[in-house]
N, C-alpha and C. Protein backbone atom coordinates (compact mmCIF):
# COMPACT_ATOMS: atom_id res chain seq x y z
N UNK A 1 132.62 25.13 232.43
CA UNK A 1 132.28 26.33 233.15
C UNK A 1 130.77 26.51 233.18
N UNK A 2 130.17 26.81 234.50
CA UNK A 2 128.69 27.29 234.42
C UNK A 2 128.70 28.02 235.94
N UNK A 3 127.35 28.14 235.73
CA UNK A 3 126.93 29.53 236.96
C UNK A 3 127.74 28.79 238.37
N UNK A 4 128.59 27.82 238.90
CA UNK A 4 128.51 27.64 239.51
C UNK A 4 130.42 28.81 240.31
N UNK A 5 130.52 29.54 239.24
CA UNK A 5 131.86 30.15 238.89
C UNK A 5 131.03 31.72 239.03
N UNK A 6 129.78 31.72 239.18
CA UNK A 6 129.35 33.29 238.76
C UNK A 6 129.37 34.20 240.21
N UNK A 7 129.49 35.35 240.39
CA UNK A 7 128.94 35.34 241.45
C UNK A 7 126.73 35.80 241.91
N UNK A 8 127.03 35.38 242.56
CA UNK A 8 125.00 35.47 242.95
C UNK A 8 124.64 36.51 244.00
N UNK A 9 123.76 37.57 243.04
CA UNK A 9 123.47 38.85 243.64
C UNK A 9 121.98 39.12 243.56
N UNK A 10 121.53 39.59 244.45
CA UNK A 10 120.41 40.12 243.28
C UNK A 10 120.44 41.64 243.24
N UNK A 11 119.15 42.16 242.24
CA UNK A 11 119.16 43.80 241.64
C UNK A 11 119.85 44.20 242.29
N UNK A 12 119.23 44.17 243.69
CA UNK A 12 119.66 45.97 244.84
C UNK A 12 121.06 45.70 244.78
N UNK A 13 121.65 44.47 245.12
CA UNK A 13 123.12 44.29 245.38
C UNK A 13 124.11 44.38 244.09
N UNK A 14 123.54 44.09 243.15
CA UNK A 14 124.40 44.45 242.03
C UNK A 14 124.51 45.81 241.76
N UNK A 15 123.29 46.64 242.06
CA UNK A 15 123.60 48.00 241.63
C UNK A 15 124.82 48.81 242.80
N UNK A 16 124.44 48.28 244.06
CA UNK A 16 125.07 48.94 245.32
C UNK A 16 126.75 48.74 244.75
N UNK A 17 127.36 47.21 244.80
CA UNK A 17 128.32 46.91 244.34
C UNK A 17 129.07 47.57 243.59
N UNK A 18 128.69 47.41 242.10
CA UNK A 18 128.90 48.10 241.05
C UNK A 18 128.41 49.55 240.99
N UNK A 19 128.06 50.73 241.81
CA UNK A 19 127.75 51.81 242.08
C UNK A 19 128.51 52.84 241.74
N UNK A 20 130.50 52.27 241.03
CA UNK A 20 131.53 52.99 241.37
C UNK A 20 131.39 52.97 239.75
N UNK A 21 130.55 52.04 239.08
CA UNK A 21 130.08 52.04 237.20
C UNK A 21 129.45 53.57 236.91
N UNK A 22 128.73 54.16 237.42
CA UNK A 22 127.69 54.72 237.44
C UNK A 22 128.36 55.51 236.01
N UNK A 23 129.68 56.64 236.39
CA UNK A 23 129.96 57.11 235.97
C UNK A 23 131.68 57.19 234.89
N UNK A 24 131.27 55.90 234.72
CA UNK A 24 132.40 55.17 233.64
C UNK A 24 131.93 55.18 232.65
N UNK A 25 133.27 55.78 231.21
CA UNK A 25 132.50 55.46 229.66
C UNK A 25 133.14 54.32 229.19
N UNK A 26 134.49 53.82 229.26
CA UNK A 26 134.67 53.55 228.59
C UNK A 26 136.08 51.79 229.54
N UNK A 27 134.74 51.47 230.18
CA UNK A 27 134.99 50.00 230.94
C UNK A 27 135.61 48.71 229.93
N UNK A 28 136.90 48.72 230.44
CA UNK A 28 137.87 47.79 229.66
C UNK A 28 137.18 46.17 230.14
N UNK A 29 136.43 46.03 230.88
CA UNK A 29 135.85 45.05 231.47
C UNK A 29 134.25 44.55 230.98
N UNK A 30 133.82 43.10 231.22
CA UNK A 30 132.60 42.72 229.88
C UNK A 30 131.98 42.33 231.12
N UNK A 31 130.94 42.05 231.19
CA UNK A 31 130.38 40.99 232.01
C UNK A 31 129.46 39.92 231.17
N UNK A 32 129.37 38.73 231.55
CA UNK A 32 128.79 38.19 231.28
C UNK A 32 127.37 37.64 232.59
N UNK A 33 126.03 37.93 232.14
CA UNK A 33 125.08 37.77 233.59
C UNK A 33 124.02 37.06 232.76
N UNK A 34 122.88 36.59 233.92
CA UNK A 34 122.07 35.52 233.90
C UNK A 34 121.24 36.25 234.94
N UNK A 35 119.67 36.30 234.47
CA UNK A 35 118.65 36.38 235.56
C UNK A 35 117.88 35.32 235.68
N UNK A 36 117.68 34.96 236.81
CA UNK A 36 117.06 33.51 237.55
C UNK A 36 115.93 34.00 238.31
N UNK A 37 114.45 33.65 237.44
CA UNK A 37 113.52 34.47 238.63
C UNK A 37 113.05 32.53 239.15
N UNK A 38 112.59 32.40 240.47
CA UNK A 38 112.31 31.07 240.79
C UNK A 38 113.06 29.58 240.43
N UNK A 39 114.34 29.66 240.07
CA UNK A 39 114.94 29.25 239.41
C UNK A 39 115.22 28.69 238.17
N UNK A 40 114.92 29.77 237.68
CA UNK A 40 114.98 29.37 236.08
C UNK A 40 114.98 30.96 235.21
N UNK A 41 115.82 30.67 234.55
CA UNK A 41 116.45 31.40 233.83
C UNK A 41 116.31 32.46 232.89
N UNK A 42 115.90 33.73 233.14
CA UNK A 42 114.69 34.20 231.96
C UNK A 42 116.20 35.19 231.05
N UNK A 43 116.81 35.38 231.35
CA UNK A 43 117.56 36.40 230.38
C UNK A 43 119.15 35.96 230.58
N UNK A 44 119.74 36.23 229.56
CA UNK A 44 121.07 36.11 229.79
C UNK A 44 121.67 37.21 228.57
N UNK A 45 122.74 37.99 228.69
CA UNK A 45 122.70 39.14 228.24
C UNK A 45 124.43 39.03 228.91
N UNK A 46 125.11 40.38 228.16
CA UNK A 46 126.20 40.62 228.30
C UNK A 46 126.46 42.69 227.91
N UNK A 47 127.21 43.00 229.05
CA UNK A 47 127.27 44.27 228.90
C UNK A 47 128.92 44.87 229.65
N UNK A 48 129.16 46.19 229.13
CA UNK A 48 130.18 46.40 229.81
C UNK A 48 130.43 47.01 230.51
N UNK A 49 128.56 47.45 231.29
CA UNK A 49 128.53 48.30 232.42
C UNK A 49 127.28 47.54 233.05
N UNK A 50 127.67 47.03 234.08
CA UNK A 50 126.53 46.14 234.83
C UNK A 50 125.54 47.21 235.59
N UNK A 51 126.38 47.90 236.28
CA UNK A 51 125.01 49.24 236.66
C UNK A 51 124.48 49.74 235.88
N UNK A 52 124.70 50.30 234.55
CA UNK A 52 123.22 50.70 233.96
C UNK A 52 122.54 49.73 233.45
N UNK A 53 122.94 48.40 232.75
CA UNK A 53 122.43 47.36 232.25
C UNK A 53 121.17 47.15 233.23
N UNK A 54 121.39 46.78 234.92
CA UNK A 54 120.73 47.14 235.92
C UNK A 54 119.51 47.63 235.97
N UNK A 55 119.95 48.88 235.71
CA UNK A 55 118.97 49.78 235.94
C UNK A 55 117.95 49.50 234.74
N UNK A 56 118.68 49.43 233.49
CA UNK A 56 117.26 49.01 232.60
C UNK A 56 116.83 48.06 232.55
N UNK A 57 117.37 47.19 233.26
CA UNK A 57 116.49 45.48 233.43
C UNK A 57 115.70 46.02 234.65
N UNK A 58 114.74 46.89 235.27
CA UNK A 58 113.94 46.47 235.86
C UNK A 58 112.71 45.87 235.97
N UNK A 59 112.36 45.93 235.04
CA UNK A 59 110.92 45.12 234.37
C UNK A 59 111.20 44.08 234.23
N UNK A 60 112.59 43.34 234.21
CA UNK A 60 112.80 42.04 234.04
C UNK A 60 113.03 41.66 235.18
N UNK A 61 113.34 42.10 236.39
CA UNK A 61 113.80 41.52 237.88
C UNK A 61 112.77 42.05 238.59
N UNK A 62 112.55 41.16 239.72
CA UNK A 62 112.02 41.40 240.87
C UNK A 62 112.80 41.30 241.87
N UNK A 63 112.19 41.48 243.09
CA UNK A 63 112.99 41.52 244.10
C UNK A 63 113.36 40.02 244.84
N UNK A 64 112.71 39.16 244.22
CA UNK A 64 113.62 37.20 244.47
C UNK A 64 114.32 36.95 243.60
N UNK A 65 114.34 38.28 242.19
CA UNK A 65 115.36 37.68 241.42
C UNK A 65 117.19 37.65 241.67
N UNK A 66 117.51 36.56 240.84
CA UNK A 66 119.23 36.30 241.32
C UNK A 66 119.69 36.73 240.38
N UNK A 67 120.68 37.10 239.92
CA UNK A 67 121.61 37.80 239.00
C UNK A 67 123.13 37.07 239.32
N UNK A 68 123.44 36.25 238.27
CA UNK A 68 124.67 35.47 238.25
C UNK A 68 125.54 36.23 237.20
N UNK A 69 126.32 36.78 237.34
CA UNK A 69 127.47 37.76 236.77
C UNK A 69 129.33 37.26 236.58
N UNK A 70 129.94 37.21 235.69
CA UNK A 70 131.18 37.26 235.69
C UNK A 70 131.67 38.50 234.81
N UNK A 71 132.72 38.77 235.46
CA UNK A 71 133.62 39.61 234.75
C UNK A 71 134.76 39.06 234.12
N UNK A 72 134.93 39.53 232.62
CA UNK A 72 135.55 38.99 231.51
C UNK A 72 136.55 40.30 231.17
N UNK A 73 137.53 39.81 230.43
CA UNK A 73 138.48 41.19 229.74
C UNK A 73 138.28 41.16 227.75
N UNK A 74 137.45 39.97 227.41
CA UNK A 74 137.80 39.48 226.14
C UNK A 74 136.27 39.95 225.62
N UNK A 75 136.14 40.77 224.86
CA UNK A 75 134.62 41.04 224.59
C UNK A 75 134.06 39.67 223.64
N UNK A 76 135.64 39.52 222.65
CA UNK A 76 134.50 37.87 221.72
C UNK A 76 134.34 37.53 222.64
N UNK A 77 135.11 37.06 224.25
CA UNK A 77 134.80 35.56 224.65
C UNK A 77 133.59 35.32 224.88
N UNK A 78 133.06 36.97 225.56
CA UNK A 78 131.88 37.09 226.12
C UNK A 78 130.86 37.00 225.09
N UNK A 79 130.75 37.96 224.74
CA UNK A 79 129.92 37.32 223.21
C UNK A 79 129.76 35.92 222.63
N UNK A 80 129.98 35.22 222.66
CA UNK A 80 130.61 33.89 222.13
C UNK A 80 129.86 33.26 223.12
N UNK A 81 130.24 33.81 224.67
CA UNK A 81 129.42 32.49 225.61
C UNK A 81 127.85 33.22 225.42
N UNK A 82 128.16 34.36 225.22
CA UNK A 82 126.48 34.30 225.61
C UNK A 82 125.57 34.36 224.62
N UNK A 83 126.00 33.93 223.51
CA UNK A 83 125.48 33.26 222.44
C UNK A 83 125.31 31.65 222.24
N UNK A 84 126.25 30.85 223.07
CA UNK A 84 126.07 29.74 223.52
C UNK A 84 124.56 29.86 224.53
N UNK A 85 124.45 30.63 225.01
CA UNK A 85 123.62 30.77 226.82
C UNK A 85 122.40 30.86 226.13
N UNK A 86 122.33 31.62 225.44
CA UNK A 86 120.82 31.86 224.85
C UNK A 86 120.44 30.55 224.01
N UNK A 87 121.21 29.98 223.24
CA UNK A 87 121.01 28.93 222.72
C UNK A 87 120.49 27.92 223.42
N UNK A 88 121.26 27.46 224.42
CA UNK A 88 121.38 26.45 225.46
C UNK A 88 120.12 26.25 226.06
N UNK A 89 120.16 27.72 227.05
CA UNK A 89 119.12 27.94 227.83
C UNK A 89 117.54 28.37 227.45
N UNK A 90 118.20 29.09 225.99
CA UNK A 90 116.40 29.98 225.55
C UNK A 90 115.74 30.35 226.47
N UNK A 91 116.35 31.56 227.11
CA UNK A 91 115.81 32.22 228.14
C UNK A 91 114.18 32.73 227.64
N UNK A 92 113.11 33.06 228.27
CA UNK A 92 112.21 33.75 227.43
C UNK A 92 112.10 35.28 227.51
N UNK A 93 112.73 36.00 227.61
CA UNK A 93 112.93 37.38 227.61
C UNK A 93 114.39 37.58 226.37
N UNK A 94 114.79 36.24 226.35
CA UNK A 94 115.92 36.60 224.19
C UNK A 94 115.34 35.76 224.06
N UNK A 95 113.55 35.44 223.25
CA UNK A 95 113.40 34.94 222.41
C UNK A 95 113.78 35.49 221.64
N UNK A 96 113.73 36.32 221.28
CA UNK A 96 113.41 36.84 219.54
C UNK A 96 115.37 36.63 219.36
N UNK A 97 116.32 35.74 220.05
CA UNK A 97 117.68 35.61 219.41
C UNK A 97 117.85 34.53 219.49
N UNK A 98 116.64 33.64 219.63
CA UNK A 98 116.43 32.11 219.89
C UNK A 98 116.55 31.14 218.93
N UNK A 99 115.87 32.37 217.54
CA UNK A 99 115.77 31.90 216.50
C UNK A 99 116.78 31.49 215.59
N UNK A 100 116.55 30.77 214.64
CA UNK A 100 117.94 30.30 213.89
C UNK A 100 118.40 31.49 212.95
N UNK A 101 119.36 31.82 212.41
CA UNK A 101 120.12 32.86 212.23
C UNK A 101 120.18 33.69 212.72
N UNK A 102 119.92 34.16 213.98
CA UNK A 102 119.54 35.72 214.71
C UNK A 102 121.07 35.81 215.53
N UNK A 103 121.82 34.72 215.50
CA UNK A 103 123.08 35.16 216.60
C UNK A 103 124.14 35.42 215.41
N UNK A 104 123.72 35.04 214.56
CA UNK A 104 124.90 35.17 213.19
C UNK A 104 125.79 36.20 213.20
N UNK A 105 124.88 37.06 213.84
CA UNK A 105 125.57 38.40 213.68
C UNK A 105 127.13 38.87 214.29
N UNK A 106 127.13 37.34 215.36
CA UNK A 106 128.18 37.68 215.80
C UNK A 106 129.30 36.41 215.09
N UNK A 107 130.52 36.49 215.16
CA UNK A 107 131.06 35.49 214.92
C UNK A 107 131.18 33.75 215.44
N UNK A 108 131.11 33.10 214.83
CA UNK A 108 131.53 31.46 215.82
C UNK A 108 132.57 31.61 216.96
């Protein structure tokens, strides 16, 4: 499995999309996402509300950035991959979870 399964949005369209998040607490649904500024990969992150996540990544997106997103029901799974992702990829916006013991926190 890789981004080629995600779907590809960027900011404005993820927020428009997901617009019906705004005012949800308690989203039985995970996402797992990836920001791609020029192609390459600066963040990868997991949340269970993609519109506000959104909204506070704006300092991290611009307007060429892509946003590759799946929706998950399993919060480990998600966790799990995107602890793989950061590893993998070492985005530079999760350095500081780049480091060795810093994902520990979650389970294998």
């Amino acid at each position: 499995m890789f981004i080629t399964e995600f779907q590809r949005l960027s900011r404005r369209e993820v927020l428009k999309e997901y617009r019906r998040l705004r005012y949800v607490k308690n989203n039985r649904s995970y996402f797992l996402y990836f920001i791609f500024e020029s192609g390459e990969c600066v963040y990868v992150g997991e949340t269970s509300n993609i519109f506000w996540r959104m909204v506070k990544h704006k300092g991290k997106c611009s307007e060429q950035s892509v946003i590759c997103l799946k929706e998950y029901h399993d919060k480990q799974e998600v966790l799990k991959l995107e602890k793989h992702y950061i590893r993998t990829l070492k985005p530079k916006f999760n350095n500081r979870y780049c480091l060795e013991g810093q994902l520990e926190l979650f389970a294998a």
